[in-house]
N, C-alpha and C. Protein backbone atom coordinates (compact mmCIF):
# COMPACT_ATOMS: atom_id res chain seq x y z
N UNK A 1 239.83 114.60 128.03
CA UNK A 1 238.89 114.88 126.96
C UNK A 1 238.58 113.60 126.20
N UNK A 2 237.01 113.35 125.77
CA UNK A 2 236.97 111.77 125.67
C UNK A 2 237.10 112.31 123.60
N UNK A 3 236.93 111.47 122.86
CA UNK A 3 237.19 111.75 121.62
C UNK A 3 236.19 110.11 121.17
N UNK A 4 235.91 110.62 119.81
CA UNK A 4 235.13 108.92 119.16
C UNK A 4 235.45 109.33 117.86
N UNK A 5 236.17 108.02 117.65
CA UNK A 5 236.82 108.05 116.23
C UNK A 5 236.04 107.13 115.28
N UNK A 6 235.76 107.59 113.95
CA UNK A 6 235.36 106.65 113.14
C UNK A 6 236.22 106.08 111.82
N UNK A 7 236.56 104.89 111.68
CA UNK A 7 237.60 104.54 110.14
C UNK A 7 236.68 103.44 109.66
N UNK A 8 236.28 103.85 108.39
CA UNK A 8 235.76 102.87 107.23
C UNK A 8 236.57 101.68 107.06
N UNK A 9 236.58 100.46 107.63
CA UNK A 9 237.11 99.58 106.91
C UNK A 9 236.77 98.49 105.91
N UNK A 10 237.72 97.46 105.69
CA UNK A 10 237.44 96.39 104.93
C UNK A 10 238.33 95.34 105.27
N UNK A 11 237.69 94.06 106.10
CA UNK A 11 238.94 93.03 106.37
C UNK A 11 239.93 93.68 107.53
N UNK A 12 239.43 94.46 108.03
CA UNK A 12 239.95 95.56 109.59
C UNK A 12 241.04 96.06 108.81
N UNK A 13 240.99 96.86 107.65
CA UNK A 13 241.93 97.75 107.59
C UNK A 13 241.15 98.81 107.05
N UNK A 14 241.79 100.03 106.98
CA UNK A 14 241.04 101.18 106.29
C UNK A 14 240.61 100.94 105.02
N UNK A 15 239.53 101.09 104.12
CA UNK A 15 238.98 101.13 102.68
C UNK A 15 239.00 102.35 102.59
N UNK A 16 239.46 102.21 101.26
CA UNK A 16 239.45 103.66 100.44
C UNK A 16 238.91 104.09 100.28
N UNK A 17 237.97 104.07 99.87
CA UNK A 17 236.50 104.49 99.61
C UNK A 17 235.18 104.26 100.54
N UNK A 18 235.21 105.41 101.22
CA UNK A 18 234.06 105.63 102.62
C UNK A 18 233.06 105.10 102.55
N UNK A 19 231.89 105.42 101.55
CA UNK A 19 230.88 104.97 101.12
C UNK A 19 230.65 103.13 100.90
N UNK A 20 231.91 102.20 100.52
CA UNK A 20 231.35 101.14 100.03
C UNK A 20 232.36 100.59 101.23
N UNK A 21 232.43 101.24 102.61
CA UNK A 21 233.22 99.83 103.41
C UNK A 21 232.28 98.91 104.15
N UNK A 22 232.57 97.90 104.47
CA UNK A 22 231.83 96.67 105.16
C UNK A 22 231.74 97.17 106.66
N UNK A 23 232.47 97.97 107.04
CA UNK A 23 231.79 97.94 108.67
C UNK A 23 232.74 99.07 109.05
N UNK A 24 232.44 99.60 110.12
CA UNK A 24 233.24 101.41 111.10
C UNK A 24 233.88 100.34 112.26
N UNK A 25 235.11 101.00 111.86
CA UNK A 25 236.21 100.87 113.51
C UNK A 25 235.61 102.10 114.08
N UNK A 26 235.22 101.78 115.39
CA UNK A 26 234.21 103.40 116.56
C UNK A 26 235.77 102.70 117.71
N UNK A 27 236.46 103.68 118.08
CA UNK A 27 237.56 103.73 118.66
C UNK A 27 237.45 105.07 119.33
N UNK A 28 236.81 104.67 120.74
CA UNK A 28 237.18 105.77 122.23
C UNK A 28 238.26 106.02 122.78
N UNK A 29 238.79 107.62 122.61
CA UNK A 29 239.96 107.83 123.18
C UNK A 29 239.82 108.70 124.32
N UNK A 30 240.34 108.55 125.25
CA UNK A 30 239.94 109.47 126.42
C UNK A 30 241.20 109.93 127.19
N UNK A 31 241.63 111.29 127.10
CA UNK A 31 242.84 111.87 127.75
C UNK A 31 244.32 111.57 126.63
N UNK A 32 244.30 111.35 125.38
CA UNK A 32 245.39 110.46 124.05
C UNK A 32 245.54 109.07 124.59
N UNK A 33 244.51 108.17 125.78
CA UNK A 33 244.73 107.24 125.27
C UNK A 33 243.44 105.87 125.08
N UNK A 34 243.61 105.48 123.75
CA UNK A 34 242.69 104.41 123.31
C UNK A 34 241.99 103.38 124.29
N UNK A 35 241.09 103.57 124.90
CA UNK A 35 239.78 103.01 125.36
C UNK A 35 239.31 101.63 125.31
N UNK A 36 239.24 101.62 123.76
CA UNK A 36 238.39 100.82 123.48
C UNK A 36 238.24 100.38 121.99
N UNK A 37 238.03 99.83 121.07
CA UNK A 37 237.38 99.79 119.64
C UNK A 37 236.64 98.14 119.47
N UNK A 38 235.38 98.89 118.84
CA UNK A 38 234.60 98.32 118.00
C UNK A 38 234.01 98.26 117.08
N UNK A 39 233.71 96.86 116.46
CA UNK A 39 233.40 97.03 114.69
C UNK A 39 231.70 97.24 114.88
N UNK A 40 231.45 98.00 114.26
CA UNK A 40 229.70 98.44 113.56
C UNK A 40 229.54 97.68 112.25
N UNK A 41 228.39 97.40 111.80
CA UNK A 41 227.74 97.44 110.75
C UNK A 41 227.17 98.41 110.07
N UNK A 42 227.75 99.57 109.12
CA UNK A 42 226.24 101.01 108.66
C UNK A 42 225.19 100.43 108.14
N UNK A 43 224.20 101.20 108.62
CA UNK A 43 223.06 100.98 107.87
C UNK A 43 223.38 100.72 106.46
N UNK A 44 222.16 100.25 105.60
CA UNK A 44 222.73 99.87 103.83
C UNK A 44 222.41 101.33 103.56
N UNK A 45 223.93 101.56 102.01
CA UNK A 45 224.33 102.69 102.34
C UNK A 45 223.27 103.70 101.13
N UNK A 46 222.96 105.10 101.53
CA UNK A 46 222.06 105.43 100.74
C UNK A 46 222.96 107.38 100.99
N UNK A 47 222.53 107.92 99.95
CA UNK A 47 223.44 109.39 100.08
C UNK A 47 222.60 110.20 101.54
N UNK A 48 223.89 110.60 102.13
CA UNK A 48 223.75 111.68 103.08
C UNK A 48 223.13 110.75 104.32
N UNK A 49 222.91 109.55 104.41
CA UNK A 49 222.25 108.92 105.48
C UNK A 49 223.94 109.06 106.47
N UNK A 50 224.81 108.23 106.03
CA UNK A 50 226.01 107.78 107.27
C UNK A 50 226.71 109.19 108.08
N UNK A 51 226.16 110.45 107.46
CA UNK A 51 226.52 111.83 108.68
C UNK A 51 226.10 111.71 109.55
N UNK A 52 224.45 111.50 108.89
CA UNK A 52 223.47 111.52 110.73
C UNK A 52 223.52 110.12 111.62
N UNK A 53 223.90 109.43 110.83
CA UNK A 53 223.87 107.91 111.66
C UNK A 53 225.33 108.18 112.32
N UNK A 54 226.56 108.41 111.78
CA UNK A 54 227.40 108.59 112.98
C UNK A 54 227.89 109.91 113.58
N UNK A 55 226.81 110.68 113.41
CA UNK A 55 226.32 111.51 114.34
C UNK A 55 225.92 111.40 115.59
N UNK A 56 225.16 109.97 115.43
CA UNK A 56 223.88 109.66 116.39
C UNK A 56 224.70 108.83 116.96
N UNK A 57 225.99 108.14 116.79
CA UNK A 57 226.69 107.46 117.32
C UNK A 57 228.04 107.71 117.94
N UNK A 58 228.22 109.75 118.21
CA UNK A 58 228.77 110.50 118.81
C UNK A 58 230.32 110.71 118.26
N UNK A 59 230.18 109.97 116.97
CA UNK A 59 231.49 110.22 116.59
C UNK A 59 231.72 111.90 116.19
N UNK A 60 233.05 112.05 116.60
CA UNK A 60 233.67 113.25 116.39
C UNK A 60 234.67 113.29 115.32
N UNK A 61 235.29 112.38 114.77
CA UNK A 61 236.60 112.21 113.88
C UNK A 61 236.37 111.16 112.99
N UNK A 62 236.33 111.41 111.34
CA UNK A 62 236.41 110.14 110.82
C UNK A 62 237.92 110.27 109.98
N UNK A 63 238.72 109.49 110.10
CA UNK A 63 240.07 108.91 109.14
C UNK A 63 239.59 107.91 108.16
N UNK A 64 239.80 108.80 107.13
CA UNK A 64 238.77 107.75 106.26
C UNK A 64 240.35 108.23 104.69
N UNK A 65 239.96 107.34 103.73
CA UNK A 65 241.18 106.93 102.36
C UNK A 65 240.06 108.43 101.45
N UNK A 66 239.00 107.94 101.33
CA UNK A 66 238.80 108.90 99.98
C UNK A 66 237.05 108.79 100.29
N UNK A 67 236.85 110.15 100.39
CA UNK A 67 235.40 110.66 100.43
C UNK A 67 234.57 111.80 99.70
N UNK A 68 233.56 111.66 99.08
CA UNK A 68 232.84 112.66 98.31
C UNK A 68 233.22 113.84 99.02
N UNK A 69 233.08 115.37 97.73
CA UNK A 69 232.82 116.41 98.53
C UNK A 69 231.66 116.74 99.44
N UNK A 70 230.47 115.85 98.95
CA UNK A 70 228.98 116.60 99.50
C UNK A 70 229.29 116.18 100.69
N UNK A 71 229.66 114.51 100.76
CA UNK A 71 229.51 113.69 102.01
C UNK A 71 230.71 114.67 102.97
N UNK A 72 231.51 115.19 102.80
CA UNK A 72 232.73 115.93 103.57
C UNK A 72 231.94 117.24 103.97
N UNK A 73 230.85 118.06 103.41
CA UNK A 73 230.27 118.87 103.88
C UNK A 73 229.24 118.23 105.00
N UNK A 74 228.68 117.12 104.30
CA UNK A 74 227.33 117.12 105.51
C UNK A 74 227.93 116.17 107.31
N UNK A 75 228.75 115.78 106.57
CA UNK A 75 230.07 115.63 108.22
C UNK A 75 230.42 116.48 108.78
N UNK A 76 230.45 118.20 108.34
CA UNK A 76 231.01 119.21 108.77
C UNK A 76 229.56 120.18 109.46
N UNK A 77 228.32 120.06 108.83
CA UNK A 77 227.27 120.26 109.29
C UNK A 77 226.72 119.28 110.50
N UNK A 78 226.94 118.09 110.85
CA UNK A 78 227.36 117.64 111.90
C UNK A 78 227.89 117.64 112.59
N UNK A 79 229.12 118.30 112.42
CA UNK A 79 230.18 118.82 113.43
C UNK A 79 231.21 117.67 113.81
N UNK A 80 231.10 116.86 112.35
CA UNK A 80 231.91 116.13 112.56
C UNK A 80 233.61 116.20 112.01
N UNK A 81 234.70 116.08 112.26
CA UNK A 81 235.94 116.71 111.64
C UNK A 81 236.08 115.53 110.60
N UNK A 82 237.04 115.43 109.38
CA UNK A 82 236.98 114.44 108.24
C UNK A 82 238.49 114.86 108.04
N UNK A 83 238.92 113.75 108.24
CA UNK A 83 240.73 113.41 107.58
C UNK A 83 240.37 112.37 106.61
N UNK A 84 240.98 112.86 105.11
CA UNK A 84 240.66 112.00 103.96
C UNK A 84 242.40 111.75 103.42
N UNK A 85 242.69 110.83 102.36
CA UNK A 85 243.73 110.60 102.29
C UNK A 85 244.77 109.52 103.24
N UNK A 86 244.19 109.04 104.18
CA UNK A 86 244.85 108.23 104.97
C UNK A 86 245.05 106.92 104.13
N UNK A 87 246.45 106.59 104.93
CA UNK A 87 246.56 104.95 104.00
C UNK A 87 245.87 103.79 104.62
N UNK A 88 245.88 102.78 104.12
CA UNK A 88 245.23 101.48 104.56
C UNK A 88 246.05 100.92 105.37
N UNK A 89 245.82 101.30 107.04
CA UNK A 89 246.48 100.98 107.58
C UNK A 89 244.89 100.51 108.66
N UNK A 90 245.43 99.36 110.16
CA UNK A 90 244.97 99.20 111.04
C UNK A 90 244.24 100.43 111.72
N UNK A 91 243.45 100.36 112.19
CA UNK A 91 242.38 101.39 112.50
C UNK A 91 242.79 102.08 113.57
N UNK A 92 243.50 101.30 114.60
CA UNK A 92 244.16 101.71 116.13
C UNK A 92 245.37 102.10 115.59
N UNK A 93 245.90 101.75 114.87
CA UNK A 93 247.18 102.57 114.10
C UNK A 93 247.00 103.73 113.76
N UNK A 94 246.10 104.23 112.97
CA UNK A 94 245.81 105.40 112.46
C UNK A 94 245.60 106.46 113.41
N UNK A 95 244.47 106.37 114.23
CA UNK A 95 244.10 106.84 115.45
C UNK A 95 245.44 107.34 116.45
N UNK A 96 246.39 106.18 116.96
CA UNK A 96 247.69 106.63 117.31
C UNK A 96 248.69 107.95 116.80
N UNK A 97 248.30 107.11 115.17
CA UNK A 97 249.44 107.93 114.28
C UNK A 97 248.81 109.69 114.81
N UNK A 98 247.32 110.13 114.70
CA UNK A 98 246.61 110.98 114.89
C UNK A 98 247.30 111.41 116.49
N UNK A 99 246.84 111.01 117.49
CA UNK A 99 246.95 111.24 118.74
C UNK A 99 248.44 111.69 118.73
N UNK A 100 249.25 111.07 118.50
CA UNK A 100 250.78 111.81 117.92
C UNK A 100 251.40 112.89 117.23
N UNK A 101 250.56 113.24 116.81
CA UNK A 101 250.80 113.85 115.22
C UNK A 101 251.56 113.91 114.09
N UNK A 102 251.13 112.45 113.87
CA UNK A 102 251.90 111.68 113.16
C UNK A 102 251.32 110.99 111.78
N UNK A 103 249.78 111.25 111.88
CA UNK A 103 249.01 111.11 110.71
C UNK A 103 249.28 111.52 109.72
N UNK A 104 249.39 110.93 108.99
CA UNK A 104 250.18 111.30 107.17
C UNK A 104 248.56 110.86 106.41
N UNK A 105 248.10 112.11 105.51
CA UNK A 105 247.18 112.52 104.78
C UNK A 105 247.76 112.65 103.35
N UNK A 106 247.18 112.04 102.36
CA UNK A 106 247.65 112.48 100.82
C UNK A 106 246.09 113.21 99.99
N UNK A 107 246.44 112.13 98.97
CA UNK A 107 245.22 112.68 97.94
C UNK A 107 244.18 112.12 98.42
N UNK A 108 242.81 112.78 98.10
CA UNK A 108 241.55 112.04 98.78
C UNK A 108 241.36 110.97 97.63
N UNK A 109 240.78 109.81 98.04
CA UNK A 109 241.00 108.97 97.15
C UNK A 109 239.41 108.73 96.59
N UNK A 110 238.71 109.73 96.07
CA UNK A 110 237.38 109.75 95.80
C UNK A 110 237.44 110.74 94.51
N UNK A 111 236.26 110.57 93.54
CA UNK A 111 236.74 111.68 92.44
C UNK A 111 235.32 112.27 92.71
N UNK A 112 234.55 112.21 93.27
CA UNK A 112 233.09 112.50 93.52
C UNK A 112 232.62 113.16 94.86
């Protein structure tokens, strides 16, 4: 089963905050094991645009630190799944920790 993961980072680690990271770790997993990863650029960021853009870029999973409620709905109207609360960790780390089930989730780190 192939899987496409998306993590907001900053400086290749996870950012806390979804909306203001510098670039997406897109990390292909196929059968639990990691593929592949590469860094994106999002489009400049504007509300409700980054669902359909990594929509369109087949992601299925984002591990992301802290994300709006609206933005967590219109990911879910995409059909995209949203793990919020993750720590700032390496992007292929996280993903692992996931594929394991070993992902540790806290507070979403967004108040919006």
């Amino acid at each position: 089963m192939k899987i496409k993961f998306a993590v907001p980072t900053a400086e290749k680690v996870l950012c806390s905050h979804f909306g203001h990271c510098a670039e997406f770790s897109i990390i292909d997993v196929e059968d639990g094991n990691i593929l592949s990863e590469n860094y994106i650029t999002p489009p400049p960021h504007e509300p409700g645009l980054l669902p359909k853009w990594l929509h369109e870029q087949n992601v299925n999973i984002i591990i992301a630190g802290g994300m709006g409620s609206r933005a967590q709905s219109l990911f879910a109207q995409n059909g995209i799944e949203v793990f919020v609360g993750a720590p700032s960790k390496d992007p292929k780390e996280l993903v692992k920790d996931y594929l394991e089930n070993k992902l540790v989730t806290g507070v979403n780190r967004c108040d919006h």
